[in-house]
Each structure stands twice: as C-alpha cells, then as structure tokens.
Protein backbone atom coordinates (compact mmCIF):
# COMPACT_ATOMS: atom_id res chain seq x y z
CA UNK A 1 38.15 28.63 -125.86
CA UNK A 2 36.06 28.99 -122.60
CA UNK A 3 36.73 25.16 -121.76
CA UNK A 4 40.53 25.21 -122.33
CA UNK A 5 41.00 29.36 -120.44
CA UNK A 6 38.80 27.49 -117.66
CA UNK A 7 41.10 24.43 -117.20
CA UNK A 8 43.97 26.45 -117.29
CA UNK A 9 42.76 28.83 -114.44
CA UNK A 10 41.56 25.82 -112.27
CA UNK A 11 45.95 24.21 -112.19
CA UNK A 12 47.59 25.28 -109.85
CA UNK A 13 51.09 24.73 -108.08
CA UNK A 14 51.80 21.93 -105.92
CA UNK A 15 51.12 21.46 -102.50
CA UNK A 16 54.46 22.45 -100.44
CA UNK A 17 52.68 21.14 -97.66
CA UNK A 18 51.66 17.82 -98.45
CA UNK A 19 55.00 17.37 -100.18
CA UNK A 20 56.80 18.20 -96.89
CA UNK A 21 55.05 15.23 -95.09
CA UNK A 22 55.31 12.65 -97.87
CA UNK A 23 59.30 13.88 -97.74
CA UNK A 24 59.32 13.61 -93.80
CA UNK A 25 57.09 10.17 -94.00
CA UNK A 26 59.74 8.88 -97.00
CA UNK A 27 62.67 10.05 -94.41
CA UNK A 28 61.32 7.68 -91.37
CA UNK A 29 60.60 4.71 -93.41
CA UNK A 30 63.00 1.72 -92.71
CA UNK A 31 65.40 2.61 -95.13
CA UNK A 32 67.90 5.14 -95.72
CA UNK A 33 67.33 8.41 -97.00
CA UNK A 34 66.35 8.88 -100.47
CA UNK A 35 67.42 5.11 -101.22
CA UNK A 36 64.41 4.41 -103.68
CA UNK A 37 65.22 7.29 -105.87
CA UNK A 38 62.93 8.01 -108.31
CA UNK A 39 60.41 6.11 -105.85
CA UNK A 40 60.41 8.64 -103.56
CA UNK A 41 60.65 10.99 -106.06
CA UNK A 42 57.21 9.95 -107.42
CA UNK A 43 55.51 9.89 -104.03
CA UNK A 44 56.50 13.09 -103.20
CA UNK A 45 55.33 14.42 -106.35
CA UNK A 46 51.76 12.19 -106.19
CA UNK A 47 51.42 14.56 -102.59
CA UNK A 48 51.84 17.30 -104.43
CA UNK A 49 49.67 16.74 -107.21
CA UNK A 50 46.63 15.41 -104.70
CA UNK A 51 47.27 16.70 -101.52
CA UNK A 52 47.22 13.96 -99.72
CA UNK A 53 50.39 11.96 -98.44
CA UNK A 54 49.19 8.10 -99.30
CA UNK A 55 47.88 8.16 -102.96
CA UNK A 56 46.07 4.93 -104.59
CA UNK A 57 46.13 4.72 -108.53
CA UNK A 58 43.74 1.61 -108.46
CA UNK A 59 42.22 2.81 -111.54
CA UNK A 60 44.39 3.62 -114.55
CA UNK A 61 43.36 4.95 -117.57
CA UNK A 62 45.60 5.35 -121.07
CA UNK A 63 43.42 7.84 -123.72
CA UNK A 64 44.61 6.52 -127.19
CA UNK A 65 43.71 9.76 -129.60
CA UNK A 66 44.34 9.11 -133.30
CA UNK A 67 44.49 11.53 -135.99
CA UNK A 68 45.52 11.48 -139.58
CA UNK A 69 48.20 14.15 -141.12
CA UNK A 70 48.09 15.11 -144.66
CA UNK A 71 51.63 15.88 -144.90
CA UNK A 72 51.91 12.25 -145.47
CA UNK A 73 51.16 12.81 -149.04
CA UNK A 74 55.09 14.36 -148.98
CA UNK A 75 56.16 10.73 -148.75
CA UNK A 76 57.63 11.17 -144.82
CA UNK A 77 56.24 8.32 -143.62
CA UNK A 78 56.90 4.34 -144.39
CA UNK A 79 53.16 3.53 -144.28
CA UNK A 80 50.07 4.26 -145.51
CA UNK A 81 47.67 6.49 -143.98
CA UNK A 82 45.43 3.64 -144.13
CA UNK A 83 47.12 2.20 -141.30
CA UNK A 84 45.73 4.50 -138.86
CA UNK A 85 42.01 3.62 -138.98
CA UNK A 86 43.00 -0.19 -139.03
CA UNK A 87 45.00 -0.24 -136.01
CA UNK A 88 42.24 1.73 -134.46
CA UNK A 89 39.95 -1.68 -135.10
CA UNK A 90 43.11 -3.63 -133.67
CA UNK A 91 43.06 -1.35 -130.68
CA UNK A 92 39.33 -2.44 -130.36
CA UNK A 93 39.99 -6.09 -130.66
CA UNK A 94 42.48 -6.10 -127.82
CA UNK A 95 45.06 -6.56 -130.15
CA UNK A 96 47.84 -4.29 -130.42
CA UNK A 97 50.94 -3.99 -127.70
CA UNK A 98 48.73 -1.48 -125.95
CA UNK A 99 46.25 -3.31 -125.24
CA UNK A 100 48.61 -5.97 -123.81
CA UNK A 101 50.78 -4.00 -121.69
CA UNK A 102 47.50 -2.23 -120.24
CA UNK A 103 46.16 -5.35 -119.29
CA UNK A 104 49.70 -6.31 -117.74
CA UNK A 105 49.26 -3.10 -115.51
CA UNK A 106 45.80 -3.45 -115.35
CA UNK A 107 44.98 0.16 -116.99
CA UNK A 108 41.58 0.65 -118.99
CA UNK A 109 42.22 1.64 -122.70
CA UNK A 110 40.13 4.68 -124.24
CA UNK A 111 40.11 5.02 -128.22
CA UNK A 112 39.24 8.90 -129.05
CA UNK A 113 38.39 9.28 -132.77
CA UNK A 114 39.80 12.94 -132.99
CA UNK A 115 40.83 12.93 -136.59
CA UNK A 116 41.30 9.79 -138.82
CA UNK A 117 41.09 10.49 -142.12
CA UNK A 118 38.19 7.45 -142.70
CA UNK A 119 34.30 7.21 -140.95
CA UNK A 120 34.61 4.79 -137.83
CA UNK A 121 31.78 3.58 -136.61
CA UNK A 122 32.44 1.61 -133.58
CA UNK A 123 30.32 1.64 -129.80
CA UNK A 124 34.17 1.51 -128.41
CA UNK A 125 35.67 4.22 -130.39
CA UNK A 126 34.63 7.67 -128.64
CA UNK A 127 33.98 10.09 -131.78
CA UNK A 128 35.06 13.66 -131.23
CA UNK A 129 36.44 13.86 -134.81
CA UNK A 130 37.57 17.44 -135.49
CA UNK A 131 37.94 16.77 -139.33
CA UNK A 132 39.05 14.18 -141.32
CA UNK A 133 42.73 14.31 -140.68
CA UNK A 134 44.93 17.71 -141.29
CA UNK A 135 45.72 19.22 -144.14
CA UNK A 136 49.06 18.62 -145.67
CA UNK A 137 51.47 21.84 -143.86
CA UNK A 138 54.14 21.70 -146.89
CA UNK A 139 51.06 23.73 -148.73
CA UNK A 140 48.75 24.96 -146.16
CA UNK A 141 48.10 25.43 -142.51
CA UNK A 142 47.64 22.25 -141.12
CA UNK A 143 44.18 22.74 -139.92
CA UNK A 144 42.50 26.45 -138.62
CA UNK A 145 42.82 28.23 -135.11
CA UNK A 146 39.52 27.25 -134.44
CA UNK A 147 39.81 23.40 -134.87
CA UNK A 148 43.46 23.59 -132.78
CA UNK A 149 41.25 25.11 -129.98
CA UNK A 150 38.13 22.07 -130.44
CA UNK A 151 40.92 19.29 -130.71
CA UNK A 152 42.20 20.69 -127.24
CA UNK A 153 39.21 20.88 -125.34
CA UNK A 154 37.94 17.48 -126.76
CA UNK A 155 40.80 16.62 -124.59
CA UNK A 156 39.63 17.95 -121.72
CA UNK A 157 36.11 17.19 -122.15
CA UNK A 158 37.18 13.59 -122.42
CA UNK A 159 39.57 13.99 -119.04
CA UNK A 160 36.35 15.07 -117.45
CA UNK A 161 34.83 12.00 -118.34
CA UNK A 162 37.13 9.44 -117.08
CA UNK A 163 37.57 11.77 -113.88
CA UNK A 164 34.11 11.54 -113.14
CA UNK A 165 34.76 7.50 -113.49
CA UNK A 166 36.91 7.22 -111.31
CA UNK A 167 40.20 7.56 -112.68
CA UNK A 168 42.92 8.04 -110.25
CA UNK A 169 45.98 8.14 -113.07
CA UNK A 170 46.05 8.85 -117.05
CA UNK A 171 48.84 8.08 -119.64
CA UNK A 172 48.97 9.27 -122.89
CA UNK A 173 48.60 7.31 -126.18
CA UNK A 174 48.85 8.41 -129.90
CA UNK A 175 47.84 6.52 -133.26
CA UNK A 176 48.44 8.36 -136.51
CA UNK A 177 50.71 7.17 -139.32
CA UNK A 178 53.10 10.40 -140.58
CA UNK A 179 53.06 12.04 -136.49
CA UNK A 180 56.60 12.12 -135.87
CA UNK A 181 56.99 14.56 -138.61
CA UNK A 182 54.00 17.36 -137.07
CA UNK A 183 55.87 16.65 -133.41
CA UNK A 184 59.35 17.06 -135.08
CA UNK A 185 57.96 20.11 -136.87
CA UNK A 186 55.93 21.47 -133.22
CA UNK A 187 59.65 21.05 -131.72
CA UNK A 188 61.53 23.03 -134.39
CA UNK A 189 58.89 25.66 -134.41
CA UNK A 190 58.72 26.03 -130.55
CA UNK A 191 62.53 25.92 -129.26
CA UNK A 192 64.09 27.09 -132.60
CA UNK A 193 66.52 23.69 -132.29
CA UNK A 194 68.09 22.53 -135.68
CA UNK A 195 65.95 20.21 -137.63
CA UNK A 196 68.57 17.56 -138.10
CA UNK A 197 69.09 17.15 -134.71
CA UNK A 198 65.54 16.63 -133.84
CA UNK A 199 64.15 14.59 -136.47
CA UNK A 200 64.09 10.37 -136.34
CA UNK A 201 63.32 7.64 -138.72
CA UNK A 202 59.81 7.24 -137.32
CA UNK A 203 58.44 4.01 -137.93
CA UNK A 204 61.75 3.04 -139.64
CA UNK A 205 62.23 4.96 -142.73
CA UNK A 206 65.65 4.94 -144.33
CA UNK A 207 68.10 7.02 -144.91
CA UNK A 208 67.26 9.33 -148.01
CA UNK A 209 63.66 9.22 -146.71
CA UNK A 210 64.79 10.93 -143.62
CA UNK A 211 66.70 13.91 -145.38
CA UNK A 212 63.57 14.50 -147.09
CA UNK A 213 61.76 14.71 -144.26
CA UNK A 214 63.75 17.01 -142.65
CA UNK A 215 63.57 18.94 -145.66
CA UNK A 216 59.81 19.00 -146.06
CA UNK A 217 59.34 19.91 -142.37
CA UNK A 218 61.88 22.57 -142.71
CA UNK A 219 60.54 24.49 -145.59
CA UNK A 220 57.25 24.06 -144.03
CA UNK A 221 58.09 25.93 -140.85
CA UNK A 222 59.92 28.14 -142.93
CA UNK A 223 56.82 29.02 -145.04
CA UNK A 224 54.22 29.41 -142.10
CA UNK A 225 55.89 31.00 -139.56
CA UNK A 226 54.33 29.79 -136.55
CA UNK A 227 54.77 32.14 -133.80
CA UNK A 228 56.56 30.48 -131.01
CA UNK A 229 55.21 32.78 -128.18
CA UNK A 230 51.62 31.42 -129.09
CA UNK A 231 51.50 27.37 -128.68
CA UNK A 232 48.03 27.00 -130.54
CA UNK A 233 49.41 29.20 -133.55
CA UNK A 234 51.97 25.98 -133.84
CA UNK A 235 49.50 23.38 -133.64
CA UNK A 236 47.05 25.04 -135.72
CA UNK A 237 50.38 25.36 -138.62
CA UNK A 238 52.26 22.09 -138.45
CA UNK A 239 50.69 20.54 -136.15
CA UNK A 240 48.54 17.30 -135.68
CA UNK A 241 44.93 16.39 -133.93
CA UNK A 242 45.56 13.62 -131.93
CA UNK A 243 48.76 16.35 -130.51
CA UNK A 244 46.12 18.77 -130.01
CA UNK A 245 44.17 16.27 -128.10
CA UNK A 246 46.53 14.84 -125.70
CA UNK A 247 47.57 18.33 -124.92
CA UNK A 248 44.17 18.61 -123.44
CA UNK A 249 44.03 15.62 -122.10
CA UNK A 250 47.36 16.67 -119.75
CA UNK A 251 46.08 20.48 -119.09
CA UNK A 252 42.47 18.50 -118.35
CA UNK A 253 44.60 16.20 -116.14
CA UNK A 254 45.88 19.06 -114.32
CA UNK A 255 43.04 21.04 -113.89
CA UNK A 256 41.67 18.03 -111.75
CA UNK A 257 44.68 17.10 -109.80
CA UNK A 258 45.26 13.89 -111.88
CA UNK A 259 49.06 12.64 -112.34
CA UNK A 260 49.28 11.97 -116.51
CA UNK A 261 52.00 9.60 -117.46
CA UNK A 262 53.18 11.18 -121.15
CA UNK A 263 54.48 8.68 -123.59
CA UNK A 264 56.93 9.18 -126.67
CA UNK A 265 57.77 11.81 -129.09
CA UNK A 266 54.38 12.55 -129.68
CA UNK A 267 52.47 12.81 -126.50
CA UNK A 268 55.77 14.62 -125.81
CA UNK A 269 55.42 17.27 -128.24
CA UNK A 270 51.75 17.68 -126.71
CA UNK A 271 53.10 18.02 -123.51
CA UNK A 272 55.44 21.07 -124.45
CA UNK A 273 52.54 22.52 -126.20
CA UNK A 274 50.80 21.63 -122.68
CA UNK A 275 53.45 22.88 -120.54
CA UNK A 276 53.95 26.24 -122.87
CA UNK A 277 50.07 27.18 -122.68
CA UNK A 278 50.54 26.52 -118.87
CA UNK A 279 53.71 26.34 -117.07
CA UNK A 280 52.14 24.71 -113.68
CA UNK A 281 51.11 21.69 -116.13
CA UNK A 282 54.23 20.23 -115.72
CA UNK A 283 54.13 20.04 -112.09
CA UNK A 284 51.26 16.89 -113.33
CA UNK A 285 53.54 15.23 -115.51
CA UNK A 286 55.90 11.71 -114.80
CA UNK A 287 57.81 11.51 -117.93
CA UNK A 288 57.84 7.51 -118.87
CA UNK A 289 60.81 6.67 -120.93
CA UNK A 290 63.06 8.43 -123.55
CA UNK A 291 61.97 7.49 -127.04
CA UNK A 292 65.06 6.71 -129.47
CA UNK A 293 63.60 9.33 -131.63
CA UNK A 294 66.30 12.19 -131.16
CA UNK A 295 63.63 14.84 -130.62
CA UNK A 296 62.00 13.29 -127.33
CA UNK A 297 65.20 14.15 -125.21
CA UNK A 298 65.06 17.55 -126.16
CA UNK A 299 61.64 17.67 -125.60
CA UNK A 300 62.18 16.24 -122.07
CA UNK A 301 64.96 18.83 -121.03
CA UNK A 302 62.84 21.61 -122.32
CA UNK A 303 60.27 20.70 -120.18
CA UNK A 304 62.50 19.61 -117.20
CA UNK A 305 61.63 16.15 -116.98
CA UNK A 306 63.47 12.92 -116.06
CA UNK A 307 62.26 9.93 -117.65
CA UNK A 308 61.69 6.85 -115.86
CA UNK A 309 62.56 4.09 -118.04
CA UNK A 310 65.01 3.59 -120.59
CA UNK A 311 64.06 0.94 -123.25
CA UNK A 312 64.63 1.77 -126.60
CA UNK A 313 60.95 1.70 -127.31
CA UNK A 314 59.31 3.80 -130.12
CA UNK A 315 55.93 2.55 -130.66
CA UNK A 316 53.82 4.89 -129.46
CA UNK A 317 50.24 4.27 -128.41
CA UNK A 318 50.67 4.91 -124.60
CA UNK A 319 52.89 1.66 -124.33
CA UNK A 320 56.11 3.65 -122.21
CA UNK A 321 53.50 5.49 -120.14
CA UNK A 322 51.23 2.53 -118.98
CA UNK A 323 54.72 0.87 -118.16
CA UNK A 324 55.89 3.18 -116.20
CA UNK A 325 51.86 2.83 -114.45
CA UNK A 326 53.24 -0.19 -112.76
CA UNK A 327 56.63 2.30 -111.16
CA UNK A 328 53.69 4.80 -110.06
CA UNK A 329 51.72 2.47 -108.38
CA UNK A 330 55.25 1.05 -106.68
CA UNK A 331 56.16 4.37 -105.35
CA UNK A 332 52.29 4.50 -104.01
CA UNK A 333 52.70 1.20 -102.27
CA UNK A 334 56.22 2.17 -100.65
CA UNK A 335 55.12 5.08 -98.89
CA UNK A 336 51.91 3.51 -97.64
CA UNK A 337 53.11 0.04 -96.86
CA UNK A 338 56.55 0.15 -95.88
CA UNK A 339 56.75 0.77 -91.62
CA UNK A 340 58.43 3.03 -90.56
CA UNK A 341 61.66 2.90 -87.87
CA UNK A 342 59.27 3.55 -85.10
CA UNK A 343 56.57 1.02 -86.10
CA UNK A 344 59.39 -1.76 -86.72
CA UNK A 345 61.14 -1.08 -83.99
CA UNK A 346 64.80 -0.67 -86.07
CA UNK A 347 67.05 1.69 -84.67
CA UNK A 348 67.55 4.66 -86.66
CA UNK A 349 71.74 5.92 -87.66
CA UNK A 350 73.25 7.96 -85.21
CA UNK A 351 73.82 11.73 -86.39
C-alpha cells in the first residue's frame, strides 16, 4: 500500500504553463487555428503532461498483463481458459496482432505474468504472478484486499522499470480469456449503470450466452456488494488481475509524467478504477479508440475522454492503443516540425 499511496501523492495536475505555450506555438504555426484537431489537442496535452512544449515519444512501450478469471467456470466466455497462457507463448513468438501492429509503430512489447491460471516459465515473460488466476465472483470474492493492492503496485513497479529504460510513452494491453465479464462487472459496480446496457458479446458469444452473462455478473454484484466509494473494494470483488495491473501501470504512468495510451474495455475499466483512486490520473490518459463492446463508451464519458480512433476493433492486447502511438507521435512531429508564419515568411489573416 506504501508503493501505490506514494505514486498517487507524486501526480499531479498539468502544467497551465507549458500548455499555454504549446497552445500559443500551435496558434503561429502555418496553419489556421485549431485546424489539426485532435493534433493539437494531443500536443497541448503532451506539454502538460511533461512540461516541456516539443515532446519526442521515440521509445514506445505497450505492457501486455494477463490474468486468468475463475468466473469463467459460469460458462461467460466462448473459450477456454487455456487460451490465455497459449497466446501468452504467441505473444512471445512475435505472433499475435500485437506484436505486429507494435512493430508497425515501432513500440517494444512487455508480457507481465500477473495471474494466468498455468506456471510460465519463459526469460521474456516478466513474472509478478499474484495467484493463479481469480477466484470465480458468482461464489466468492474474486481475490482478497491484499492481492488487489500487490496486483496494483506490480503495475507500478513495472512502470518504474520501463521509465528507468527509457520509455517516453506506454499503452495498455490485456490477455485473459472471460475479462470482459470482471470489466463489465467493475463498470456496473462503480457507476451503478444497468447491466444490459453495458455488457457485450466479448470474444463473440451468442445470444443466450450473453443473457447469462449478464445474469451471472448481476447476481454477483448483487451478492458482494462492492462499495463504489472504494475502487480497490471493486477490484478485490469482481474484479480481475491483469485490471488491477494496468491500473497501476496508468497511476505509475502518472506518477512519472508519462502519457499512457489505454486500450479497450478492459484497460478501460482499469483506467476508471485508475482515474477513481486518483482523479489527476486522467489528466495522463489519450483514450485510443471506442471498443464495440457497449460498456467502453460509458466508460469513456465517465472518465471524460474522447477517443481517437474509431475502428470497430475489439481484440484487446494493446492493439487500439499502440495505433493510436503512431497519432501521438504525429501530433509530436507537428508542433516541432511544422514553421511557423514568421519562420516561413506567410502572411498571417488579418483580424
């Protein structure tokens, strides 16, 4: 608990002042005002978040964490929890659409074992596993207070690590067959929202599937009661590892000044957990695209985000976020490289 009440005393709000010179900088480029949009938007922010006007995100970093869930003996998911520790290997081999959209972008993939439910034994796969997956939350609490708490700071122990690298930008990734149905069950319990309007098919179950899972997580929240004032209450409950994890990795991101690019549903659920432990922690965060699960968009507007891309993805994995890298490092290169009406010699509008 030391680690995570340390990280959040060390984020704090933006800097006004660098944002007011990456606005005024934006405002003389050769261009009219505000023309880039979200560009802009993102440069601005990146001043905020650093301090400093011109940004460089030469090294990117996406921290896959993977976790089992033992609510998947309920039947919510349309895999087997076996799946998780094999596309942990693929991740490994280079494999899986992470792994090629990082290299596209040119982002460094991290594997954290947090909590896979089988003993991996790999020199690329970082073990910090908390347990072997969660318990099942349609009978018990999904794991204890205590491992919510270790599951966040591995987080930000593992933040640390890559900051200490190097890295200049993080994006969130997620492996863990059954975690729409903890993130669906994080929203319910957090904002109080209906559970049929927040709960997706996941990895594409079908119909009566789905109205079983939104029964299971229902009577699940129903029966634990996790206290919405207190985020870690909800993880520990109905919650996931690899959640708990990511929502370190973004309050570790903070803590060091470090844009994180969140993903999908789930890093999204770990960033409202993130952004309800510490309200300044979403100052750090560039939303990357809007999931078609039904539950990211809420999560999005409670948190006051805008994503950046819209592509019908649903994967998971960090693939959205190290996408939406490549806009980042865009909005970096406009405000740095692009002269402005002075240096080009163009003649500014009148007014």
């Amino acid at each position: 608990m030391d680690l995570l009440n340390e990280a959040i005393s060390n984020i704090k709000p933006l800097n006004k002042e660098a944002m007011d010179k990456a606005r005024e900088r934006q405002n003389n480029l050769t261009k009219p005002a505000g023309s880039l949009g979200v560009l802009e938007e993102i440069s601005i922010q990146l001043a905020g978040i650093t301090g400093n006007v011109i940004n460089e995100v030469d090294r990117k970093t996406v921290v896959v964490m993977a976790g089992d869930h033992g609510v998947t003996d309920e039947g919510v998911s349309a895999f087997p929890k076996e799946v998780t520790s094999q596309m942990v290997l693929n991740f490994i081999n280079g494999g899986a659409g992470i792994n090629v959209l990082a290299r596209h972008v040119g982002a460094e993939v991290i594997v954290v074992d947090i909590g896979v439910a089988a003993e991996i034994n790999h020199p690329n796969v970082i073990n910090r596993k908390v347990k072997l997956g969660t318990a099942n939350f349609a009978r018990e609490p999904a794991m204890t207070r205590d491992e919510a708490i270790q599951a966040i700071e591995v987080g930000i122990e593992v933040v640390y690590k890559e900051v200490e690298k190097g890295t200049r930008i993080l994006a969130t990734g997620d492996m863990g067959i059954g975690n729409t149905t903890p993130s669906s069950a994080i929203l319910a319990a957090l904002t109080g929202k209906p559970i049929d309007s927040l709960v997706g098919y996941g990895t594409g179950i079908n119909n009566g599937v789905l109205d079983h899972k939104r029964k299971v997580i229902e009577e699940a929240v129903n029966m634990l009661e996790p206290d919405k004032n207190d985020p870690i209450d909800v993880l520990a409950k109905v919650g996931g590892l690899e959640i708990a994890g990511l929502a370190g990795l973004i309050l570790g991101a903070a803590s060091r000044q470090i844009p994180v690019v969140i993903d999908g549903f789930i890093s999204g659920a770990a960033a409202l957990v993130a952004g309800r432990l510490c309200p300044d922690a979403k100052n750090y965060m560039i939303a990357s695209h809007v999931s078609v699960e039904p539950g990211h968009r809420l999560i999005l507007d409670e948190l006051g985000l805008k994503p950046t891309l819209h592509m019908d993805m649903r994967l998971g994995e960090g693939t959205g976020a190290v996408l939406a890298m490549g806009i980042v490092e865009a909005a970096t290169k406009v405000i740095k490289e692009m002269a402005t009406f002075e240096e080009a010699s163009v003649s500014e509008k009148n007014g």
